[in-house]
Protein backbone atom coordinates (compact mmCIF):
# COMPACT_ATOMS: atom_id res chain seq x y z
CA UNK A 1 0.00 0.00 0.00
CA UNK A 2 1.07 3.35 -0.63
CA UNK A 3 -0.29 6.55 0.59
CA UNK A 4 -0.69 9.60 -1.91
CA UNK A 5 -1.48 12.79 -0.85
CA UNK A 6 -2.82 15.60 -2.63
CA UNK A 7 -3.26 19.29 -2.07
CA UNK A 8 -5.44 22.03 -3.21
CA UNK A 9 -6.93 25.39 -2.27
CA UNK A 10 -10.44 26.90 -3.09
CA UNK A 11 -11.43 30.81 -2.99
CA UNK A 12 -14.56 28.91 -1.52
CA UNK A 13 -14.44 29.22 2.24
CA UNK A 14 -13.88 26.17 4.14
CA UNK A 15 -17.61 25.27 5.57
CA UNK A 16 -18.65 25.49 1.73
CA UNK A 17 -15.50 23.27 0.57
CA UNK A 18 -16.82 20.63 3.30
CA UNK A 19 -20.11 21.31 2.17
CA UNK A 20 -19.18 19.36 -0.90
CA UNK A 21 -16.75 16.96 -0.43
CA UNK A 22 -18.75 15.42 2.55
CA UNK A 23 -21.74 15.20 0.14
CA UNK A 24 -21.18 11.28 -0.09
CA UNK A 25 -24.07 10.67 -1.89
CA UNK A 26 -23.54 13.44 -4.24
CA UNK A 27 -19.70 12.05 -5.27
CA UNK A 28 -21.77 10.02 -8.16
CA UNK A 29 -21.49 13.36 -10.13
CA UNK A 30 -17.75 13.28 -10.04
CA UNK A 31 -16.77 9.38 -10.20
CA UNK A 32 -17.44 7.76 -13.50
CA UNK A 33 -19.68 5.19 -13.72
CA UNK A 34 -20.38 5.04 -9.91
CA UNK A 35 -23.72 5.22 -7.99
CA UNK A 36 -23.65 6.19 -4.32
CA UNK A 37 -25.39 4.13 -1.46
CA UNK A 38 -25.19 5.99 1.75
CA UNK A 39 -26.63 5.34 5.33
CA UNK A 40 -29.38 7.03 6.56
CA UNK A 41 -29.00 10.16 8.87
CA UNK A 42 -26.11 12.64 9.09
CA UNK A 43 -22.71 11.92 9.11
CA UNK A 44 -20.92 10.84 11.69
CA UNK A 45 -18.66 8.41 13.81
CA UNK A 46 -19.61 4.96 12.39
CA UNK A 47 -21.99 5.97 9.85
CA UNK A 48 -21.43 4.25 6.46
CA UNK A 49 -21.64 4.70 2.54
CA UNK A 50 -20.59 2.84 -0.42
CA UNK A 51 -19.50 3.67 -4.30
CA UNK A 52 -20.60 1.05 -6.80
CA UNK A 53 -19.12 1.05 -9.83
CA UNK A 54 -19.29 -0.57 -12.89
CA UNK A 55 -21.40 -1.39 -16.02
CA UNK A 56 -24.64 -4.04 -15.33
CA UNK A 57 -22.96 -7.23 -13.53
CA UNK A 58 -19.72 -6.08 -13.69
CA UNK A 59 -19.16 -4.07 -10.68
CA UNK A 60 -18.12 -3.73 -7.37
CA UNK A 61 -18.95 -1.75 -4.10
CA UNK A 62 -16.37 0.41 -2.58
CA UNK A 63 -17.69 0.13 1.20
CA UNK A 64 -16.31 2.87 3.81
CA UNK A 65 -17.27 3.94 6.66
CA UNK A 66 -16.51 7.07 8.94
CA UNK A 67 -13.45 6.93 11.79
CA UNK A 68 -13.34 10.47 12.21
CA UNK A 69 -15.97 13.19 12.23
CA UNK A 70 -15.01 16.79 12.87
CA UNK A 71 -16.64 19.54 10.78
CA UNK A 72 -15.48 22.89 10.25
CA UNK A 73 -16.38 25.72 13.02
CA UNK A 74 -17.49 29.34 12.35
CA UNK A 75 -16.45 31.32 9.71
CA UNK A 76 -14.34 34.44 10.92
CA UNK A 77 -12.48 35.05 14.44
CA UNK A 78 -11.23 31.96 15.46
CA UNK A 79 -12.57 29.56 12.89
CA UNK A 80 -11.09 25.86 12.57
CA UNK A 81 -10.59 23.93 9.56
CA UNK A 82 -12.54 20.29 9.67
CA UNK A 83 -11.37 16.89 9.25
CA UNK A 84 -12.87 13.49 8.34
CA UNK A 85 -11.12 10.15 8.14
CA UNK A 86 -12.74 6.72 6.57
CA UNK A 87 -11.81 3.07 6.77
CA UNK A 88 -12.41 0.93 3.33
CA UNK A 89 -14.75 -2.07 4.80
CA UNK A 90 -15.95 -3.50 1.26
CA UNK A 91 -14.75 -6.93 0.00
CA UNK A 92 -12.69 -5.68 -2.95
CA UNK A 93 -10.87 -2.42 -1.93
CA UNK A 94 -8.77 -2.15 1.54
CA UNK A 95 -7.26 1.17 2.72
CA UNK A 96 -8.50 4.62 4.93
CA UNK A 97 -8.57 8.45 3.89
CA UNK A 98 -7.79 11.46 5.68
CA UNK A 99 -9.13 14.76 4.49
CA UNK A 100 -8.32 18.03 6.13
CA UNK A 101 -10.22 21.33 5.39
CA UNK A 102 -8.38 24.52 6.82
CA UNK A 103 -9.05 28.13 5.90
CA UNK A 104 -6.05 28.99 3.80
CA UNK A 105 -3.94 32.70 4.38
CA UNK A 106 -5.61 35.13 2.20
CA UNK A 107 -8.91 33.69 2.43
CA UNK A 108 -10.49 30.46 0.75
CA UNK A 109 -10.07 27.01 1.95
CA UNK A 110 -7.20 24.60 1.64
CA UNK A 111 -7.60 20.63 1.36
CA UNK A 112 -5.57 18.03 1.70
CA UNK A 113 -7.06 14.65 0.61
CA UNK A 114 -4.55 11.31 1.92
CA UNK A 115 -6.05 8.06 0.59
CA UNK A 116 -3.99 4.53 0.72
CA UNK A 117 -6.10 2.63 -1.17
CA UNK A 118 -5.06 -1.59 -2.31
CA UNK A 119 -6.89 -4.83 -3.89
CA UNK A 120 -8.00 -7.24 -1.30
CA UNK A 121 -7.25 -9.82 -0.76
CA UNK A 122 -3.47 -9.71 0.20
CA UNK A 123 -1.49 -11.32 -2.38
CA UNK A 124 -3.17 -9.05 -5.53
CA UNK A 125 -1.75 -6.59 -4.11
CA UNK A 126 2.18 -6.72 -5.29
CA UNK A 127 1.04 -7.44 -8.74
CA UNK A 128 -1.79 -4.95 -8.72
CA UNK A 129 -0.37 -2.21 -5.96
CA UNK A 130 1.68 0.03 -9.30
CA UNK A 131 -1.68 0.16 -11.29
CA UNK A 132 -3.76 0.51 -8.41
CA UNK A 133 -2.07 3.74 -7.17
CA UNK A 134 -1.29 5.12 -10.89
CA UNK A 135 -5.24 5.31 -11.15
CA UNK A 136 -6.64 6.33 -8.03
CA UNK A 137 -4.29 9.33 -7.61
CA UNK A 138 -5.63 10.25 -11.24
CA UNK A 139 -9.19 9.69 -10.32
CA UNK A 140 -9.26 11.19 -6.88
CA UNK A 141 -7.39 14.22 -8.50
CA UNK A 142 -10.09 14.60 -10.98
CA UNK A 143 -12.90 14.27 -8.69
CA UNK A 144 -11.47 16.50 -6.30
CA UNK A 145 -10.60 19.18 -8.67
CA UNK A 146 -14.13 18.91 -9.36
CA UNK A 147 -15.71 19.16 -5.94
CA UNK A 148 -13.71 21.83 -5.33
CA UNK A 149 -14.61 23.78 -8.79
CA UNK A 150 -18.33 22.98 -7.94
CA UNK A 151 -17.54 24.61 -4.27
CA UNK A 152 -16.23 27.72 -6.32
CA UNK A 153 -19.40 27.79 -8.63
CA UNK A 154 -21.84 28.11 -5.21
CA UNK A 155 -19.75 30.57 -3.84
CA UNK A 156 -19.45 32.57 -6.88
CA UNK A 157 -23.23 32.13 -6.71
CA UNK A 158 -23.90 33.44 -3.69
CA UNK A 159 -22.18 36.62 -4.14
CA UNK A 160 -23.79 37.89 -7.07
């Protein structure tokens, strides 16, 4: 397994960057071919969601589920960035994330998104571990970029 991290600012402020990327169900819109399942309720400790992806049989259900839970506090004086962290619990993909939402000098939000991400089960993964990471740093880049131009687009929004 190896961890990638990557890192990004937004002239969006940080409660609207969270805003999107905890949107779990709404991640469809940014991962190809991928439906979201998500528990019911708000986010939090121990509450769940998966991303199934694929075309008609072929598919597979990337299963997380939240470690860490700690959104964002007031904007202004004294506001603190947020954090979430998930554990990969599905039968196919193994691994965690780590993303951090802090307001960024000058305004705006920064992210950093860490995600170690592997085939299960154990001995795919020396074979597989190259390919694996080549494509989900390119696909969580994508997505992320994304979010984060969506969480531009609402602020821009909001202003006019």
């Amino acid at each position: 397994m190896t961890a990638f991290s990557l890192h990004r600012t937004s002239p969006a402020s940080p409660a609207e960057v969270w805003d999107v990327l905890t949107d779990f169900a709404g991640h469809e819109r940014w991962i190809p071919l991928t439906t979201m399942r998500v528990d019911p309720g708000e986010p939090r400790v121990g509450w769940g969601w998966a991303g199934v992806s694929g075309i008609g049989p072929l598919g597979f259900a990337d299963a997380m589920v939240l470690t860490r839970w700690e959104p964002p506090t007031a904007e202004g004086e004294g506001a603190a960035g947020g954090r979430f962290a998930m554990l990969k619990v599905g039968r196919l993909l193994d691994g965690w994330a780590d993303v951090r939402v802090e307001p960024a000098p000058g305004g705006g939000a920064a992210v950093t998104w860490t995600e170690d991400i592997s085939l299960r089960p154990r001995p795919l993964r020396r074979v597989s571990q190259p390919a694996v990471d080549r494509a989900a740093r390119a696909m969580f880049a994508s997505a992320l970029d994304a979010m984060l131009e969506e969480a531009a687009r609402r602020t821009a929004g909001t202003a006019a």
